[in-house]
N, C-alpha and C. Protein backbone atom coordinates (compact mmCIF):
# COMPACT_ATOMS: atom_id res chain seq x y z
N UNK A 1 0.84 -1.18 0.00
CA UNK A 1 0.00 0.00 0.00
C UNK A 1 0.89 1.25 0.00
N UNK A 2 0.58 2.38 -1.20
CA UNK A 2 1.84 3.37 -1.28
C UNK A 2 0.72 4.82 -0.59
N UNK A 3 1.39 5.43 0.38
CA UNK A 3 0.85 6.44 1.65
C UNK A 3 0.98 7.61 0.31
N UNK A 4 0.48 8.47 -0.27
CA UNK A 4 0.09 9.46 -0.88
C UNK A 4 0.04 10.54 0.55
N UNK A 5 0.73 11.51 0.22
CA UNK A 5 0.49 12.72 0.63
C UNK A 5 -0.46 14.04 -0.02
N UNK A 6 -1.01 14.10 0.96
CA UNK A 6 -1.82 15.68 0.54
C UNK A 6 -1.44 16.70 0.40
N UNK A 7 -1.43 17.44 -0.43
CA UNK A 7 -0.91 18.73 -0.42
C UNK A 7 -1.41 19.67 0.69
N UNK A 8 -0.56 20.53 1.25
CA UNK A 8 -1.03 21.71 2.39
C UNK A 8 -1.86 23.02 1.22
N UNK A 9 -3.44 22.98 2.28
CA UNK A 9 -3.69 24.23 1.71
C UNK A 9 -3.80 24.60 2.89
N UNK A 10 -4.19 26.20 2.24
CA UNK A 10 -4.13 27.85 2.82
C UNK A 10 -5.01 27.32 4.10
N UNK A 11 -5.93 26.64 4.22
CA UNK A 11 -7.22 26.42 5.25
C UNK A 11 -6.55 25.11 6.07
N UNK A 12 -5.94 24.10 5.65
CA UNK A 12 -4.78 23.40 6.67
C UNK A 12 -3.83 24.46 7.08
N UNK A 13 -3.03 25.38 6.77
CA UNK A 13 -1.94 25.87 7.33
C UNK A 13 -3.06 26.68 8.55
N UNK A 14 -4.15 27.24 8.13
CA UNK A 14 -4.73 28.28 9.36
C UNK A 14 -5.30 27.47 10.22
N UNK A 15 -6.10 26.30 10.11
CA UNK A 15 -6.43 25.52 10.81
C UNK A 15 -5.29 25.18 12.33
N UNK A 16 -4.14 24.77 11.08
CA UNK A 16 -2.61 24.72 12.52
C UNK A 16 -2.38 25.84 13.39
N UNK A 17 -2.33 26.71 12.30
CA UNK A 17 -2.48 28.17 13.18
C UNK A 17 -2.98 28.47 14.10
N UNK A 18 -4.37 28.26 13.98
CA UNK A 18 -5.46 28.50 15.10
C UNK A 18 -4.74 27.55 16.17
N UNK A 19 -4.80 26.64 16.11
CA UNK A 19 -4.39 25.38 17.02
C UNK A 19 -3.46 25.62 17.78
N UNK A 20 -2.03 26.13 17.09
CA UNK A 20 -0.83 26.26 17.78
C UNK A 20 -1.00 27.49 19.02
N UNK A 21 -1.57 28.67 17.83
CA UNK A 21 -1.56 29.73 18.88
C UNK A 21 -2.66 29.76 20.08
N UNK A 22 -3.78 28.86 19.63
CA UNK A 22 -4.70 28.93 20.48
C UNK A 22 -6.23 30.34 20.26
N UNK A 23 -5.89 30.47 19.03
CA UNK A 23 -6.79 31.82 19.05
C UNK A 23 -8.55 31.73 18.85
N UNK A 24 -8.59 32.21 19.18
CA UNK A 24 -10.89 32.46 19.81
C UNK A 24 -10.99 32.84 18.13
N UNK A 25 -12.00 32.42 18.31
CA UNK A 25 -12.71 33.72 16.93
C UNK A 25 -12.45 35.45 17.12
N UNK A 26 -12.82 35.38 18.09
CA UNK A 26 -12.14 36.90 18.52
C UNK A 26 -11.03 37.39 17.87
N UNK A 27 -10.07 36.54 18.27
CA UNK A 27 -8.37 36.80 17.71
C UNK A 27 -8.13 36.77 16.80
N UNK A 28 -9.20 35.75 16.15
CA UNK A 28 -8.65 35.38 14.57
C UNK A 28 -9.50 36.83 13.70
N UNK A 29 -10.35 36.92 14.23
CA UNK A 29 -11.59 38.13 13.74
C UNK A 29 -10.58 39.87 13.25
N UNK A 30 -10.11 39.81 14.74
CA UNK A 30 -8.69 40.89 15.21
C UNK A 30 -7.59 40.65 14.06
N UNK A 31 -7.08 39.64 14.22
CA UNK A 31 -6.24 39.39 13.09
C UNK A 31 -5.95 39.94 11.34
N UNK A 32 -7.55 39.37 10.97
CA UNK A 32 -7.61 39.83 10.04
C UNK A 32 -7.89 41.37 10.13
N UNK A 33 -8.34 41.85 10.81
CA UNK A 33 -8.66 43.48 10.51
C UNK A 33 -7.03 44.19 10.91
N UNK A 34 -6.46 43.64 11.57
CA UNK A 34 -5.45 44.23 11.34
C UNK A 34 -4.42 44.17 10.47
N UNK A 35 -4.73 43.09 9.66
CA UNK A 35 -3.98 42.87 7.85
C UNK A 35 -4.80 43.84 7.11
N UNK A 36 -5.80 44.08 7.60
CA UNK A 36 -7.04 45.45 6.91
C UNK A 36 -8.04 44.65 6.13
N UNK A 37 -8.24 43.93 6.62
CA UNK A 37 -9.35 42.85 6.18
C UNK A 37 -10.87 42.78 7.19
N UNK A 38 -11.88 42.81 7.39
CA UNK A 38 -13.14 42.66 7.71
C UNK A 38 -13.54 41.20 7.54
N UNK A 39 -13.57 40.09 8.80
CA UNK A 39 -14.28 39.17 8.11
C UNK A 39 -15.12 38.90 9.33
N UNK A 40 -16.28 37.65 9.08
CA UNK A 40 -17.43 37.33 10.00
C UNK A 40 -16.76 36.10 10.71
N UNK A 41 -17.31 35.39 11.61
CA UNK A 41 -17.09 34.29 12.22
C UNK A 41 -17.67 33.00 11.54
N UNK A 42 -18.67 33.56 10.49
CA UNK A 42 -19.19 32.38 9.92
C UNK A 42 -18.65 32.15 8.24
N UNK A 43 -17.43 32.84 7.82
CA UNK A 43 -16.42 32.65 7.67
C UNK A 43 -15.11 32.15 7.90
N UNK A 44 -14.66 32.58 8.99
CA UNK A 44 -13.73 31.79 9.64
C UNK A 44 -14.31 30.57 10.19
N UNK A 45 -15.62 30.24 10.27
CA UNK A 45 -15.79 28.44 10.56
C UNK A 45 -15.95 28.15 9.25
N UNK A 46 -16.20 28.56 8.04
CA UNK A 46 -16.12 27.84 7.07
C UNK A 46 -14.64 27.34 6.19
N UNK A 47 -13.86 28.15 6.72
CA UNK A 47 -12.49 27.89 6.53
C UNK A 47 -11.79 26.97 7.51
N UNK A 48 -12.41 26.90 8.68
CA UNK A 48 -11.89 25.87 9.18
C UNK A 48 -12.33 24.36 9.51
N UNK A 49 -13.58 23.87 8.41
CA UNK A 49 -14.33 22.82 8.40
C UNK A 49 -13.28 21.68 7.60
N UNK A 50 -13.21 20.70 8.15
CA UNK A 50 -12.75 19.37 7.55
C UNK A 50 -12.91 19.63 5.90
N UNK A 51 -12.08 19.23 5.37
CA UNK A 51 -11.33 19.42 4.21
C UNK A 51 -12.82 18.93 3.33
N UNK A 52 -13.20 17.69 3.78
CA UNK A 52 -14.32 16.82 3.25
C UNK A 52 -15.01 17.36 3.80
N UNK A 53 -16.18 18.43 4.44
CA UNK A 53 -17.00 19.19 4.46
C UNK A 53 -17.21 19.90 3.15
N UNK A 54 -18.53 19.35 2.81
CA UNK A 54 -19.26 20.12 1.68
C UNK A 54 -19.32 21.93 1.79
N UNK A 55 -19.70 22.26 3.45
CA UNK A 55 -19.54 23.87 3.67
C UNK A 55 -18.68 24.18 3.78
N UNK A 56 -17.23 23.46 3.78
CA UNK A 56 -16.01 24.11 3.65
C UNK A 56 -15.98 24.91 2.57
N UNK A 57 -15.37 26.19 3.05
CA UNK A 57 -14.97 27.24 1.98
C UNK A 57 -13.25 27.22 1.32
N UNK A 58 -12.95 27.76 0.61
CA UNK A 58 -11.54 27.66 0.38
C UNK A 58 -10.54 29.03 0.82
N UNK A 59 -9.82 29.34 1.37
CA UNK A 59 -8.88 30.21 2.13
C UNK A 59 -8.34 30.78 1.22
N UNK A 60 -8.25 31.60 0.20
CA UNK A 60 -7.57 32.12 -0.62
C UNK A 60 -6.49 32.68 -0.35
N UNK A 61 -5.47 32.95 -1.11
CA UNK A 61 -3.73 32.94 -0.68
C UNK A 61 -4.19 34.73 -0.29
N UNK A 62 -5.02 35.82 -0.85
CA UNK A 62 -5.15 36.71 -0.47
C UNK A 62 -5.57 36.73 0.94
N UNK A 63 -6.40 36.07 1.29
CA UNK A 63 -6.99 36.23 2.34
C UNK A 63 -6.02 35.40 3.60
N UNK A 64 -5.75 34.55 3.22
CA UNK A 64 -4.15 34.16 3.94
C UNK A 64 -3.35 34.89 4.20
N UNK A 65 -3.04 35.83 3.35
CA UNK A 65 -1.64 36.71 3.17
C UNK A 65 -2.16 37.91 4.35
N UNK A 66 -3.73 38.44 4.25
CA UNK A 66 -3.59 39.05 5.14
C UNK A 66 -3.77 38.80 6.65
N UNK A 67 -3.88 37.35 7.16
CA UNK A 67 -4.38 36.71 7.98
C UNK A 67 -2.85 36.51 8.47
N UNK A 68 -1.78 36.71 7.82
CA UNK A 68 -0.44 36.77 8.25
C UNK A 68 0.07 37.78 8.68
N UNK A 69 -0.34 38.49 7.35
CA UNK A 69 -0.17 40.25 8.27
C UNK A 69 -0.31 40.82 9.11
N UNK A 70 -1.49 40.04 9.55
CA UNK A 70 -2.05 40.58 10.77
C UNK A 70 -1.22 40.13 12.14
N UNK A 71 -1.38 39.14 11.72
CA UNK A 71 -0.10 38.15 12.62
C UNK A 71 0.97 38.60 12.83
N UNK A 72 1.68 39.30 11.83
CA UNK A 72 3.10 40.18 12.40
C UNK A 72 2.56 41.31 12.85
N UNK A 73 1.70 42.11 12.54
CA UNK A 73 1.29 43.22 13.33
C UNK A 73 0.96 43.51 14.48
N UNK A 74 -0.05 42.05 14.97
CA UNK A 74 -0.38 41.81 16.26
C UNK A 74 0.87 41.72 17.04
N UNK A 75 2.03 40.48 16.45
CA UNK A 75 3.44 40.04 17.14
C UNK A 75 4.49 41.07 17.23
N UNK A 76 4.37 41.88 16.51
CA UNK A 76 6.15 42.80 15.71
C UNK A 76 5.50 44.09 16.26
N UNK A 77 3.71 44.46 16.10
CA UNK A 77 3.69 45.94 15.74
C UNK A 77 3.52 46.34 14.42
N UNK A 78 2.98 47.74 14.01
CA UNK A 78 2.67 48.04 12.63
C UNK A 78 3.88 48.70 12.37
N UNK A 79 4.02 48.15 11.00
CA UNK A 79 5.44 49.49 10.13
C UNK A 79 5.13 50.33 9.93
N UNK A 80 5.90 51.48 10.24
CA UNK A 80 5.65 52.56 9.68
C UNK A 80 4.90 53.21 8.36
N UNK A 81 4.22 54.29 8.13
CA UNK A 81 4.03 54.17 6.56
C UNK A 81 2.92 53.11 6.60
N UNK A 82 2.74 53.22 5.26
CA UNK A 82 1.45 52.47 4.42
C UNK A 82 1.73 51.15 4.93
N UNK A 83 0.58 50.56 5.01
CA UNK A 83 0.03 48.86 4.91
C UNK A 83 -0.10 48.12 4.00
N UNK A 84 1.16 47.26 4.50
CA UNK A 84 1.47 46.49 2.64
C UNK A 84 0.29 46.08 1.97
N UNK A 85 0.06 45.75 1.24
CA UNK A 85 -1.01 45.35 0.05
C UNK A 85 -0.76 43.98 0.05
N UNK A 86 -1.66 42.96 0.36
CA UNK A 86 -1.34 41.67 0.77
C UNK A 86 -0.93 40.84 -0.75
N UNK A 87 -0.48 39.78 -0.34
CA UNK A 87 0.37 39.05 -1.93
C UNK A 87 -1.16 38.19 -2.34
N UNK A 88 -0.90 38.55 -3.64
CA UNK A 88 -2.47 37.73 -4.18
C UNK A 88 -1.89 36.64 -4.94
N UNK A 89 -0.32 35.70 -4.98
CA UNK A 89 -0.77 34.32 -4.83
C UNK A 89 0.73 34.22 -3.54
N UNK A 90 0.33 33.01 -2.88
CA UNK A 90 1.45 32.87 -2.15
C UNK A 90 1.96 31.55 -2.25
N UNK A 91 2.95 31.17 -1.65
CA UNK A 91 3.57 29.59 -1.81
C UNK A 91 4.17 29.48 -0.30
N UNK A 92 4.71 28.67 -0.16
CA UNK A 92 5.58 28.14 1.20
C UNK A 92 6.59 28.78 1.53
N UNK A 93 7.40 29.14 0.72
CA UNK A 93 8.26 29.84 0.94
C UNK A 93 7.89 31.29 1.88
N UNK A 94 7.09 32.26 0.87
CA UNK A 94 6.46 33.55 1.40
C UNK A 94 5.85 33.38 2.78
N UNK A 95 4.49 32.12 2.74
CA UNK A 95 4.24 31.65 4.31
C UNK A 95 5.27 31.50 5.62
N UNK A 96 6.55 31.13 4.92
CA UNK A 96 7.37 30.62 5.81
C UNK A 96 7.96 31.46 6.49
N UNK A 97 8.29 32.97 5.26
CA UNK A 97 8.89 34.10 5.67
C UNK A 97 8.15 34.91 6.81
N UNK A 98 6.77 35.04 6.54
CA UNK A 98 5.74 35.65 7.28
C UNK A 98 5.81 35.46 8.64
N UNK A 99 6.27 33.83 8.59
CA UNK A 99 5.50 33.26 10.24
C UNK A 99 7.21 33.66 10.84
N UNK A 100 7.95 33.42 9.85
CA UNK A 100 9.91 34.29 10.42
C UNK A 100 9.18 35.60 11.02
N UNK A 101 8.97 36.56 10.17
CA UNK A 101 8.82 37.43 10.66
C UNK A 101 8.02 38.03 11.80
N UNK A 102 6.61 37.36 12.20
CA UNK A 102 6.11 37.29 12.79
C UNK A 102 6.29 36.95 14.44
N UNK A 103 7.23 35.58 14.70
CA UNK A 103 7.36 35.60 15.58
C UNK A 103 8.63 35.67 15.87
N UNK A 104 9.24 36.98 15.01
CA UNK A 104 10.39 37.32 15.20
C UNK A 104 11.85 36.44 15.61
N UNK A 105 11.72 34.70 14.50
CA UNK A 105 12.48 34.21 14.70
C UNK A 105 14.15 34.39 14.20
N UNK A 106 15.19 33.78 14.70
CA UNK A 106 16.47 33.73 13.97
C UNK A 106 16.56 32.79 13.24
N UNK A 107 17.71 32.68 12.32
CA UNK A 107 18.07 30.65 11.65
C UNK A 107 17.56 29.91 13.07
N UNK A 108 18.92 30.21 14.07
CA UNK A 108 19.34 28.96 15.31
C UNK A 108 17.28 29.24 15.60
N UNK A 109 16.98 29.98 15.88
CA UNK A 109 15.48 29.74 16.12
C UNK A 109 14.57 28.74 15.58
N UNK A 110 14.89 29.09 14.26
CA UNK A 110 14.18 27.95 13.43
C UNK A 110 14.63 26.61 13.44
N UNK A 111 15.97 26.65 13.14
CA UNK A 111 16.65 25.14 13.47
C UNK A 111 16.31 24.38 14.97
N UNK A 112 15.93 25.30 16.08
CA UNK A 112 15.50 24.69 16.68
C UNK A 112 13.79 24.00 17.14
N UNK A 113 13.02 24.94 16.20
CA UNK A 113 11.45 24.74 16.06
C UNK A 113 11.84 23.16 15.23
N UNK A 114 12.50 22.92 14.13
CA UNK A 114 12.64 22.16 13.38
C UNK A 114 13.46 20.74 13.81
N UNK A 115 14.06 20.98 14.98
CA UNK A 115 14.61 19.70 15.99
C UNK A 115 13.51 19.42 16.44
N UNK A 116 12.67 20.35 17.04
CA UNK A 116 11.22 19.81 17.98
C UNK A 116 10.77 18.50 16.83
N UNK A 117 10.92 18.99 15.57
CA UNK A 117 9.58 18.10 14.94
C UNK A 117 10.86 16.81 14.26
N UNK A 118 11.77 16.72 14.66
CA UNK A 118 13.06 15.99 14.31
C UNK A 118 13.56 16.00 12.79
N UNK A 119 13.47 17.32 12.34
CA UNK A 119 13.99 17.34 10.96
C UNK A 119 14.99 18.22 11.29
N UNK A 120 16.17 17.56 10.83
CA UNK A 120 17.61 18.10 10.69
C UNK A 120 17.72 18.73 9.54
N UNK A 121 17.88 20.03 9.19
CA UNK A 121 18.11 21.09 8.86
C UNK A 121 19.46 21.76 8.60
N UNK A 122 20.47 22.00 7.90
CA UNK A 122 21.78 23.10 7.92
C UNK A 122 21.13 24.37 7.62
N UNK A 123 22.27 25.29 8.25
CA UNK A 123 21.58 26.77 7.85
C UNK A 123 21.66 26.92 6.61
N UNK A 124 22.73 26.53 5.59
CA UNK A 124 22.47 26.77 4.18
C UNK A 124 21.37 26.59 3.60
N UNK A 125 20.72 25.15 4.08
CA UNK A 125 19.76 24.60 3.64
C UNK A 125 18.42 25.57 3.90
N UNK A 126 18.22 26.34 5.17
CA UNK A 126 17.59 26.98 5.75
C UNK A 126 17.12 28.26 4.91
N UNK A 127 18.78 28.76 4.71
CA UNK A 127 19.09 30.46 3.88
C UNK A 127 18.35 30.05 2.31
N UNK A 128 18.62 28.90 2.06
CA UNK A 128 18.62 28.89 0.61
C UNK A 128 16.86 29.28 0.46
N UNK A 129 15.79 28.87 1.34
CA UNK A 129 14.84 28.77 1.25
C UNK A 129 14.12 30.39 1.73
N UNK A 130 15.11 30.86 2.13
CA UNK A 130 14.77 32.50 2.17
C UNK A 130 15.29 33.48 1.27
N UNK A 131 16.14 32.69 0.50
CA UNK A 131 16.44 33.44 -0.55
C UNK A 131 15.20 33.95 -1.58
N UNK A 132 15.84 35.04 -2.80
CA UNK A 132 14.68 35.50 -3.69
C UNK A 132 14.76 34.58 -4.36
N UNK A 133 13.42 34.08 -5.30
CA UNK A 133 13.16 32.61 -6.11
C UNK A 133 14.82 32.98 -7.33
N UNK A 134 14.84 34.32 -8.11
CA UNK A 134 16.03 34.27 -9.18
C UNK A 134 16.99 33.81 -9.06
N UNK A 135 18.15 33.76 -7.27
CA UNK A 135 18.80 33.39 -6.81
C UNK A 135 18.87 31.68 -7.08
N UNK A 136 20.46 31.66 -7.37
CA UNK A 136 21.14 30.49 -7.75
C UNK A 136 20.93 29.52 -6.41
N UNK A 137 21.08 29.56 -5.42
CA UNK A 137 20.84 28.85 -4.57
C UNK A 137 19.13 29.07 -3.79
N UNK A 138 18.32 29.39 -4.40
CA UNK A 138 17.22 29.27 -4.08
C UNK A 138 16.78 28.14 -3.51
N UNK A 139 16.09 27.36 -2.89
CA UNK A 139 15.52 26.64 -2.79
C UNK A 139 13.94 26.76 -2.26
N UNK A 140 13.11 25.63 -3.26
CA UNK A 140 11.53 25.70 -2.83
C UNK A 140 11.10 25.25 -1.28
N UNK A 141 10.31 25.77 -0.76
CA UNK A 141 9.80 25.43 0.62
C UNK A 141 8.80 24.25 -0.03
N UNK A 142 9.25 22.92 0.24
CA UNK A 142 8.05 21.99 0.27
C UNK A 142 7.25 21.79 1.32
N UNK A 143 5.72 21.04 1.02
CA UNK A 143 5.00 20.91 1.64
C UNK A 143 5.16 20.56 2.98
N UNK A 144 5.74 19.04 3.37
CA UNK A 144 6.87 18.21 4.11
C UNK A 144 7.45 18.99 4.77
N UNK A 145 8.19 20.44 5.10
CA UNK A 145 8.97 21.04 5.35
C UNK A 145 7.89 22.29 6.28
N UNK A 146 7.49 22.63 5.85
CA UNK A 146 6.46 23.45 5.73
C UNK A 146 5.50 22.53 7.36
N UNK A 147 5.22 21.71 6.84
CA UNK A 147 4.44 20.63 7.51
C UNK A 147 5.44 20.67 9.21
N UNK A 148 6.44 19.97 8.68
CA UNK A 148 7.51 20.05 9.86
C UNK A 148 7.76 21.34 10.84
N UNK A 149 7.71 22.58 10.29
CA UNK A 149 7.92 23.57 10.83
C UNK A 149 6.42 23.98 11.55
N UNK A 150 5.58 23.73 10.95
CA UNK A 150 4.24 23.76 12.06
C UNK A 150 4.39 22.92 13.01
N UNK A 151 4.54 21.83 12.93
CA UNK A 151 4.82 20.80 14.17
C UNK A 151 5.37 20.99 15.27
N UNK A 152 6.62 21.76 14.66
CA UNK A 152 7.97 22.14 15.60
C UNK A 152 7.22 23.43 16.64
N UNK A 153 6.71 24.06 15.67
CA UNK A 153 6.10 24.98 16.50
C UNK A 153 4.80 24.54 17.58
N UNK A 154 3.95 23.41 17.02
CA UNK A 154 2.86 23.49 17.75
C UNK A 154 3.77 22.77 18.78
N UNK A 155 4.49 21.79 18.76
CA UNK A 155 5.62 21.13 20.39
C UNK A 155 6.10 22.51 21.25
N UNK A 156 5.89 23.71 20.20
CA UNK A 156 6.76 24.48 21.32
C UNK A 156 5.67 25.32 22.21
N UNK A 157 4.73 26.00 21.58
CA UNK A 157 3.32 26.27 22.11
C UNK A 157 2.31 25.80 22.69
N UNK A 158 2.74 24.35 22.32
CA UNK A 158 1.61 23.48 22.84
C UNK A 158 2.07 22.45 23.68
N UNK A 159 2.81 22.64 24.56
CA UNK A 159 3.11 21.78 25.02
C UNK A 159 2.46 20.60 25.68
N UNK A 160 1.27 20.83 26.07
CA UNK A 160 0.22 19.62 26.37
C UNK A 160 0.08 18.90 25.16
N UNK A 161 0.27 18.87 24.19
CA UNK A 161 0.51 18.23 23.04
C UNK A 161 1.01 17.22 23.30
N UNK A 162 0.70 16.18 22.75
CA UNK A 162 2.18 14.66 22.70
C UNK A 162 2.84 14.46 21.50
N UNK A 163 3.89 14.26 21.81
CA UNK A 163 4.55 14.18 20.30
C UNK A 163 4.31 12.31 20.00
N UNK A 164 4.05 11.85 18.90
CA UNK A 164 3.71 11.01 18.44
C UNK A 164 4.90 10.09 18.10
């Protein structure tokens, strides 16, 4: 029997989100308005319904992007000046940068979210994936990776959690 993996969408990564950080509808509500977004609660439960829910809605990378924003704003504070204009498509990589920025991690930071979930990591390996996509040493943020670094994080937030 060959185990097929699912691809991560925008409504799995917030789903973890919610989870790790622990946030109410409230927070998540907050969140988005502070990416400059307006949304309802009966929205945010439709984004967070089992994948196989017929009323599941789909999370769009816009509406993600500002659901991140908000997330560094709430965590970091607002930047100075104008409010970025959220990215209307995103990938793993950009997600990955967001949640860096957000909870104001370092490499050794990340390398260590990424021991929690037991994926060994070099910083090259790390840099390459924060690099700009044109860059010769670029590397793509896969799903798997992506996956791992939520993990790492929900072991570190969640510690009533069991690791499996």
């Amino acid at each position: 029997m060959q185990l097929s993996i699912v691809p991560m969408t925008n409504n799995d990564i917030f789903r973890r989100l919610r989870y790790i950080f622990d946030f109410s509808d409230d927070q998540v509500i907050e969140l988005f308005r502070l990416g400059g977004q307006e949304v309802t609660r009966a929205e945010i439960s439709n984004w967070l319904k089992n994948d196989e829910d017929e009323a599941q809605t789909t999370l769009y990378d816009e509406e993600m992007a500002v659901f991140l924003s908000g997330l560094i704003v709430k965590k970091r504070g607002a930047r100075d000046g104008e409010t970025p204009k959220p990215e209307k498509n995103l990938n793993n990589n950009i997600i990955f940068r967001k949640l860096k920025i957000a909870l104001n991690l370092k490499d050794r930071d990340i390398l260590d979210v990424l021991d929690r979930a037991n994926l060994e990591v070099s910083k090259h390996e790390l840099s390459a994936i924060f690099r700009k996509p044109g860059q010769k040493q670029y590397r793509k943020c896969k799903d798997q990776f992506l996956r791992n670094f939520l993990l790492g994080l929900q072991y570190q937030y969640r510690p009533d959690c069991n690791k499996q």
